[in-house]
Protein backbone atom coordinates (compact mmCIF):
# COMPACT_ATOMS: atom_id res chain seq x y z
CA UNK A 1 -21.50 -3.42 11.55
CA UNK A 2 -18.71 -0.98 12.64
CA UNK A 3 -19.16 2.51 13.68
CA UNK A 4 -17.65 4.73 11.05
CA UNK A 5 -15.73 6.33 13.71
CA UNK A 6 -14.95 3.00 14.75
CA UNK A 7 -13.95 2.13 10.68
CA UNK A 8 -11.68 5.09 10.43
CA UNK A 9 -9.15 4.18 13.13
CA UNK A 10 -9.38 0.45 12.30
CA UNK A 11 -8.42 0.72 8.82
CA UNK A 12 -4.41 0.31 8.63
CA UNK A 13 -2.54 -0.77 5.55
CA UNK A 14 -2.50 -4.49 5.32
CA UNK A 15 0.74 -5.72 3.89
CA UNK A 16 0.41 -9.39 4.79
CA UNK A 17 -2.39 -11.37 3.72
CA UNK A 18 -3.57 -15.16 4.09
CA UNK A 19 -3.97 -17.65 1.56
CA UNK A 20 -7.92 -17.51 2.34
CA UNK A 21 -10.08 -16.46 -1.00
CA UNK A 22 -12.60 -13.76 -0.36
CA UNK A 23 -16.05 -14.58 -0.75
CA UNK A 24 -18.06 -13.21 -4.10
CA UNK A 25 -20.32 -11.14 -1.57
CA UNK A 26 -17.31 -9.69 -0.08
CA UNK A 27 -16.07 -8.62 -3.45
CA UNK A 28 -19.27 -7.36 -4.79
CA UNK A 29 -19.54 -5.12 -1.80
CA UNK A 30 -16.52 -3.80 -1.78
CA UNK A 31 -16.92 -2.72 -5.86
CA UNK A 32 -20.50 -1.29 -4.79
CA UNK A 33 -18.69 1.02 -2.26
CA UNK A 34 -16.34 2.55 -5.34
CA UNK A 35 -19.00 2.66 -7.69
CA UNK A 36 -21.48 4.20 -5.81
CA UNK A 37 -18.24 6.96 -4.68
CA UNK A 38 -19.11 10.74 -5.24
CA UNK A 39 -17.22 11.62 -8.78
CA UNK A 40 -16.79 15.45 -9.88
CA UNK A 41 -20.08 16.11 -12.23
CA UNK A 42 -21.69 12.98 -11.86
CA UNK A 43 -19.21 11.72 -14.63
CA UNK A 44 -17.84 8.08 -13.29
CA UNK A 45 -14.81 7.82 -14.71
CA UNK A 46 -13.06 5.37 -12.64
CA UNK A 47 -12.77 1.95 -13.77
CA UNK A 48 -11.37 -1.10 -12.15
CA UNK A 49 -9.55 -4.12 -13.16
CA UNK A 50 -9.87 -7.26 -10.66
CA UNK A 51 -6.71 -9.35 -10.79
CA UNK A 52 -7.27 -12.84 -8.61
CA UNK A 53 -4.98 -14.88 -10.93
CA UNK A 54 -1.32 -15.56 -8.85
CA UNK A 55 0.58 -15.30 -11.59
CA UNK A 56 -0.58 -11.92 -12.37
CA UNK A 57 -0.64 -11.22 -9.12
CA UNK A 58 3.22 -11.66 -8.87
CA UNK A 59 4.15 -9.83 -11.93
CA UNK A 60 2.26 -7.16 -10.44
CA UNK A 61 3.98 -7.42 -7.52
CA UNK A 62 7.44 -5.85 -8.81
CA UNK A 63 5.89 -2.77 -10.85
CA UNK A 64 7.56 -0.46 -8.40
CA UNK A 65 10.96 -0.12 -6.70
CA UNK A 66 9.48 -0.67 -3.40
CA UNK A 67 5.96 -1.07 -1.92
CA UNK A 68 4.60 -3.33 -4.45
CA UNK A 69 5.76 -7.00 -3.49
CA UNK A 70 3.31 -7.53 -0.64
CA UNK A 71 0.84 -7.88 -3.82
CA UNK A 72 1.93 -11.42 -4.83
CA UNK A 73 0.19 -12.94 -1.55
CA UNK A 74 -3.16 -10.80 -1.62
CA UNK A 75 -6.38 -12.63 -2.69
CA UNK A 76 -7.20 -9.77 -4.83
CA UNK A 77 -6.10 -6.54 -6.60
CA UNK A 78 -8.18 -3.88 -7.53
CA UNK A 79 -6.34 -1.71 -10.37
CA UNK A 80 -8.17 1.99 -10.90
CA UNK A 81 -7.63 3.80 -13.73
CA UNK A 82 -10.08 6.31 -15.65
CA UNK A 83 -9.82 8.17 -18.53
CA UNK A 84 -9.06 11.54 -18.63
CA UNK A 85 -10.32 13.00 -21.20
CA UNK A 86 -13.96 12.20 -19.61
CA UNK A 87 -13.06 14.45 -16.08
CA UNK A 88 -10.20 16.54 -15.38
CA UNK A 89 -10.39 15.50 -12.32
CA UNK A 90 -10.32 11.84 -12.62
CA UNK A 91 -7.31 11.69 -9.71
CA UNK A 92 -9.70 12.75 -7.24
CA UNK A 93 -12.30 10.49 -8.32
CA UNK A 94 -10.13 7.31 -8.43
CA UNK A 95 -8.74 8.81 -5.02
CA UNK A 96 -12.54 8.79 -3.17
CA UNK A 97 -13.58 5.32 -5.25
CA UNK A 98 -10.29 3.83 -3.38
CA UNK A 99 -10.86 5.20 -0.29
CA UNK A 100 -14.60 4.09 -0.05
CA UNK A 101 -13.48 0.39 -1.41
CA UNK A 102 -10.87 0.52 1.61
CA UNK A 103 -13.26 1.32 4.12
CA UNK A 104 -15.83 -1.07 3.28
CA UNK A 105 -13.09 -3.79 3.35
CA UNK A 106 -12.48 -3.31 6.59
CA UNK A 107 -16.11 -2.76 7.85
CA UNK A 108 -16.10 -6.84 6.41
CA UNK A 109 -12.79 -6.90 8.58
CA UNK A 110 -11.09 -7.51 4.80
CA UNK A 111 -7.22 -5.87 5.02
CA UNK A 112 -6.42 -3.45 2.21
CA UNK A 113 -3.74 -1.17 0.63
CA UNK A 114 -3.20 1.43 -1.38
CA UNK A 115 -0.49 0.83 -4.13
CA UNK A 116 0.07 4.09 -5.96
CA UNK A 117 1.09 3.32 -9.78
CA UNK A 118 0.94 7.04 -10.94
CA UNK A 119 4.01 8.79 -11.57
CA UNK A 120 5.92 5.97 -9.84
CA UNK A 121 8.98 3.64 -11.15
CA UNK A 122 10.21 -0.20 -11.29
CA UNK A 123 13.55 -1.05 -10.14
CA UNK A 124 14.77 -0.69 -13.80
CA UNK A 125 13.48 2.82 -14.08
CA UNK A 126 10.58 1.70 -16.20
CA UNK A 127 7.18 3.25 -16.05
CA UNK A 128 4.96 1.13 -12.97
CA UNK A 129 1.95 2.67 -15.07
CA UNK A 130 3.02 1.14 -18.34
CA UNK A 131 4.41 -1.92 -16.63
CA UNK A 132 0.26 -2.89 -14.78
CA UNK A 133 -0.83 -1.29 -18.60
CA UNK A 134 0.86 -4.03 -20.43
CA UNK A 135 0.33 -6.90 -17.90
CA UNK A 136 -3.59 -6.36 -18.48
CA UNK A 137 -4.00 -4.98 -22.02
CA UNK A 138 -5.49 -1.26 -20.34
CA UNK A 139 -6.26 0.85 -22.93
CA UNK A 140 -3.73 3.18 -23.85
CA UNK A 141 -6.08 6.36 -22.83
CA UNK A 142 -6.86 5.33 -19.26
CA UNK A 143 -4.28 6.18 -16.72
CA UNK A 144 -3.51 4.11 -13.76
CA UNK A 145 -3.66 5.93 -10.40
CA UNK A 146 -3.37 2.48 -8.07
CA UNK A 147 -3.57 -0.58 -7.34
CA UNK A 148 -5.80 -1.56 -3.98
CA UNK A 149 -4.56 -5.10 -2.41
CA UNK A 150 -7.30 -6.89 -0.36
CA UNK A 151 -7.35 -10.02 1.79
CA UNK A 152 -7.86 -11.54 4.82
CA UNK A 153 -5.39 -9.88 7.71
CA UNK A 154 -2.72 -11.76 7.98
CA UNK A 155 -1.12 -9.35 11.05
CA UNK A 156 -2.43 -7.53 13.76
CA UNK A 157 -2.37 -3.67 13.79
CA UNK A 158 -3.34 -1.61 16.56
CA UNK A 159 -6.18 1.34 15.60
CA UNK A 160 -4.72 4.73 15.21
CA UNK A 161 -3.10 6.74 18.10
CA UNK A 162 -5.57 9.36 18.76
CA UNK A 163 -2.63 11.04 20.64
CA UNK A 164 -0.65 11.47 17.67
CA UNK A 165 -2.97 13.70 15.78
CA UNK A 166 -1.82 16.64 14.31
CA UNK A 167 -4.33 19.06 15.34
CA UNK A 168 -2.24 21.73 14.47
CA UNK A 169 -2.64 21.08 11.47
CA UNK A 170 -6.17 21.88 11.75
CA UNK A 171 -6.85 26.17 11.62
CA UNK A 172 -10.58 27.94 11.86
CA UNK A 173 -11.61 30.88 10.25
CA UNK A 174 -7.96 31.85 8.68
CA UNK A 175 -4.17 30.41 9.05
């Protein structure tokens, strides 16, 4: 087991996957990590969609102009949506469920990315969040925020360059 210092450098977007399934373990973990994920109020509202099936997987794959097609060769997709009439801030829940799903991936050294779907658009202007709706019969009052890709690494990436921190970004007390 990985450091989570160790875990937060590691994890880099995965856009290349290999063929490999993941294992049902793997999986379960990974879901455990987003559902046990702090949400506003205790509420829950995100809810996930697993998508293994390659065909799916493909049509998925072109739901946005660009940053989407790596999807068609990952062993699994995680779609999160909520609904949001149950928290207002449903965003920031689906946001920390993803998060925690991507970390534990790679603490299982499993690659992952983050495919946003909200407010985005296909190649033929059409709505990405009505395009993954349709493709998996979501309910009309959930709203898609992503789509996480998973797999086995199919490229190296080096850990984050702790010399390109922006610590000025970072300001104590006041601006």
């Amino acid at each position: 087991m990985k450091e989570f210092k160790d875990l937060v450098a590691l994890r880099r977007s995965m856009r290349k996957f290999t063929p490999d399934t993941l294992p049902a373990d793997d999986v379960a973990l990974i879901l455990r990590a987003a559902l046990m994920s702090p949400s506003s109020k205790g509420k829950r509202c995100p809810e996930y969609v697993l998508v293994d099936d390659k065909h799916v997987l493909e049509e998925l794959s072109h739901c946005k102009t660009v940053g989407s097609d790596f999807l068609a060769n990952a062993s699994l997709a995680v779609v999160v949506c909520a609904q949001p009439e149950k928290s207002d801030v449903w965003i920031e829940d689906c946001s920390v469920a993803c998060m925690q799903m991507m970390l534990q991936a790679e603490d299982l050294n499993i690659g992952s990315c983050w495919i946003q779907v909200r407010e985005r658009k296909d190649a033929e202007g059409r709505s990405s969040e009505e395009l993954v709706r349709q493709a998996l019969h979501i309910p009309a009052d959930r709203r898609i925020l992503s789509i996480i890709a998973l797999g086995y690494k199919g490229m190296e990436r080096k850990p984050q360059d702790e010399g390109r921190l922006h610590w000025e970004n970072v300001h104590t007390d006041q601006w």
